[in-house]
C-alpha atoms as a PDB file:
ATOM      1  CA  UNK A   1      15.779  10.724  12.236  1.00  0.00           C
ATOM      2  CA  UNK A   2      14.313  12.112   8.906  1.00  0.00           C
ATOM      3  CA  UNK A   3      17.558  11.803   6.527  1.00  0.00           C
ATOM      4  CA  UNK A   4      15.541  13.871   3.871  1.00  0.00           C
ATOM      5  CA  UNK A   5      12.883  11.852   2.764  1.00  0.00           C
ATOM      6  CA  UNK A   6       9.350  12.949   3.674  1.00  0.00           C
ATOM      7  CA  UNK A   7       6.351  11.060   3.751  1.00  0.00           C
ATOM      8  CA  UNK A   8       3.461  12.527   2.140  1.00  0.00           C
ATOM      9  CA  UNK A   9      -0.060  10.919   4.116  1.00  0.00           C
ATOM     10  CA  UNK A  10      -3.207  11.709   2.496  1.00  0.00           C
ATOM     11  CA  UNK A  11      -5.605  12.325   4.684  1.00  0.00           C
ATOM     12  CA  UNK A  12      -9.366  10.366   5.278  1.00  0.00           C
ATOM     13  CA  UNK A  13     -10.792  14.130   3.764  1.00  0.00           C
ATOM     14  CA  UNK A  14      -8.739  13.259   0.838  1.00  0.00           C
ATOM     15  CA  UNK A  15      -9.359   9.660   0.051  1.00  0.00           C
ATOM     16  CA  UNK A  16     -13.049  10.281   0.789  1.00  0.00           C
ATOM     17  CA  UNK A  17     -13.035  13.266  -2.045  1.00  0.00           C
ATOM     18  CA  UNK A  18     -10.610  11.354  -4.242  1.00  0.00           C
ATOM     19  CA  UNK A  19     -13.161   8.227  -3.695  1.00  0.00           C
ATOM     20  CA  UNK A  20     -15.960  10.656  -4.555  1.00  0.00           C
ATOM     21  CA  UNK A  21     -14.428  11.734  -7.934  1.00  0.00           C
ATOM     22  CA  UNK A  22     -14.029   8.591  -9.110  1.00  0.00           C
ATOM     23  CA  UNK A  23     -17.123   7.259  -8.722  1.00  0.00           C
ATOM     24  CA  UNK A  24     -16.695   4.883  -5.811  1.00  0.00           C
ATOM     25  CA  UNK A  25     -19.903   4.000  -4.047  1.00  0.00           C
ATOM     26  CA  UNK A  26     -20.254   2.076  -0.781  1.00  0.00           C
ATOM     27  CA  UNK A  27     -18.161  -1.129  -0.583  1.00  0.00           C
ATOM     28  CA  UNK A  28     -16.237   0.098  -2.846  1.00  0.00           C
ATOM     29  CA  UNK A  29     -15.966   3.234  -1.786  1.00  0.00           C
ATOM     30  CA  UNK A  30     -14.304   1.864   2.004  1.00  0.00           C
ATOM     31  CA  UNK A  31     -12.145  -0.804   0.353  1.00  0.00           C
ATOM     32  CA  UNK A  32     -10.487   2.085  -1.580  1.00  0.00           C
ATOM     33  CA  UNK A  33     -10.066   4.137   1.359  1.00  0.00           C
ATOM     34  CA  UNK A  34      -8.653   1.057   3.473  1.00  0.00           C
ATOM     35  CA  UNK A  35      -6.442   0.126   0.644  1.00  0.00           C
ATOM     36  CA  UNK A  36      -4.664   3.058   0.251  1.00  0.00           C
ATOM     37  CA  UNK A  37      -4.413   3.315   4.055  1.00  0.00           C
ATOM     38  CA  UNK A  38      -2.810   0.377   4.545  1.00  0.00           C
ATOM     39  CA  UNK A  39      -0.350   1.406   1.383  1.00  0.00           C
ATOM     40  CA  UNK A  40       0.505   4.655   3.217  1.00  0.00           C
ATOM     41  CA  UNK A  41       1.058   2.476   6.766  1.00  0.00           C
ATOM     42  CA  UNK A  42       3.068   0.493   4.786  1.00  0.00           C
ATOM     43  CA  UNK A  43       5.069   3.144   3.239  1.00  0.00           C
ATOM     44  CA  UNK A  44       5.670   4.402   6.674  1.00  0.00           C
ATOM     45  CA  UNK A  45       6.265   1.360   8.402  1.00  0.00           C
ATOM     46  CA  UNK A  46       9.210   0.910   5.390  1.00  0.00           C
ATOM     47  CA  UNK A  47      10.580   4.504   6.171  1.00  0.00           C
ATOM     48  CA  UNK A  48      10.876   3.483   9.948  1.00  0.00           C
ATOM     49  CA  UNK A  49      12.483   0.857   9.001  1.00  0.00           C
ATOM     50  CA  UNK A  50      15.207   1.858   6.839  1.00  0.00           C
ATOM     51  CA  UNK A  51      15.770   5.321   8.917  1.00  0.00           C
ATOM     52  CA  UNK A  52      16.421   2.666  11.752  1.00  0.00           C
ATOM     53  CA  UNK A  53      18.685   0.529  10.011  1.00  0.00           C
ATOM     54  CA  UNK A  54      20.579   3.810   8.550  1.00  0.00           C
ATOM     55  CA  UNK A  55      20.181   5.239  12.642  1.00  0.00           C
ATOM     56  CA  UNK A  56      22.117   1.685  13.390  1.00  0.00           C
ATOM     57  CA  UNK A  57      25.041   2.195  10.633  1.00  0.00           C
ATOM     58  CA  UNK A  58      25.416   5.701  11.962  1.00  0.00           C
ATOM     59  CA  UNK A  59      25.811   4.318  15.169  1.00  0.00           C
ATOM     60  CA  UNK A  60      28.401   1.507  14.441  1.00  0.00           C
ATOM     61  CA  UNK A  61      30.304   4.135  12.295  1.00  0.00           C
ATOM     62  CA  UNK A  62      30.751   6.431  15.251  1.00  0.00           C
ATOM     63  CA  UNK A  63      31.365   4.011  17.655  1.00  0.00           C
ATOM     64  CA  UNK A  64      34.701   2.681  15.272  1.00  0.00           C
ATOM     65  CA  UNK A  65      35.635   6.183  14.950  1.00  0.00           C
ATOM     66  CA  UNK A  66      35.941   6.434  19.002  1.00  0.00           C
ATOM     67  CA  UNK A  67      37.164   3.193  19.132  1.00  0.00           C
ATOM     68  CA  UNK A  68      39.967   4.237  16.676  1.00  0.00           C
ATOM     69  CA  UNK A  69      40.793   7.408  18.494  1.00  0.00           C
ATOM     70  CA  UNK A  70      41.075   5.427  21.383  1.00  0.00           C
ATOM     71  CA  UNK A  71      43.476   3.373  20.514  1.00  0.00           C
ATOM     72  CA  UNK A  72      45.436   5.987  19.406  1.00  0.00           C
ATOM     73  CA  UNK A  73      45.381   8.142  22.476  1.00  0.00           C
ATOM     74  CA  UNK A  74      46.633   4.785  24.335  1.00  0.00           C
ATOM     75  CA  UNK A  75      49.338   4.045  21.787  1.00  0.00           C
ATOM     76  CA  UNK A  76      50.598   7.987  21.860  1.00  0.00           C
ATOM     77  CA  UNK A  77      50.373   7.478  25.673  1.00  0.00           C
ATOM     78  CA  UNK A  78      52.786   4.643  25.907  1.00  0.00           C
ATOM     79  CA  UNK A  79      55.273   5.996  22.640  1.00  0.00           C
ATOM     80  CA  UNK A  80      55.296   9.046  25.893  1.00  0.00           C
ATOM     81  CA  UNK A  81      56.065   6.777  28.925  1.00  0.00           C
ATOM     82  CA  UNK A  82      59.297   5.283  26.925  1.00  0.00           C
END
């Protein structure tokens, strides 16, 4: 279901060095880290959602197409039986 977009997770190594860098102590320092994990869970929970939504319009598209081709099978069949 990835249509080309990839999701780029730092990892708690990251954020903790990142953290580190910046200065963040204590408190601080786990409110950043939470904070951007929730961002990145929220970023993914987003991508789930729209690759679901685009999974869905694939789904209805295809379905129309066999639905068409259907109905053109049955109408060839009966231009055949007259």
């Amino acid at each position: 279901m990835n249509f080309g977009t990839e999701i780029k997770m730092a990892t708690v190594q990251t954020l903790k060095d990142l953290g580190e860098q910046m200065g963040l102590k204590g408190t601080e320092f786990r409110d950043f880290i939470k904070e951007q994990q929730d961002l990145e869970r929220e970023e993914r929970n987003q991508q789930l959602e729209h690759d679901k939504i685009q999974q869905d319009k694939d789904d209805k598209f295809r379905l129309a197409q066999m639905e068409r081709q259907k109905r053109k099978r049955t109408t060839r069949d009966r231009t055949d039986e007259i």
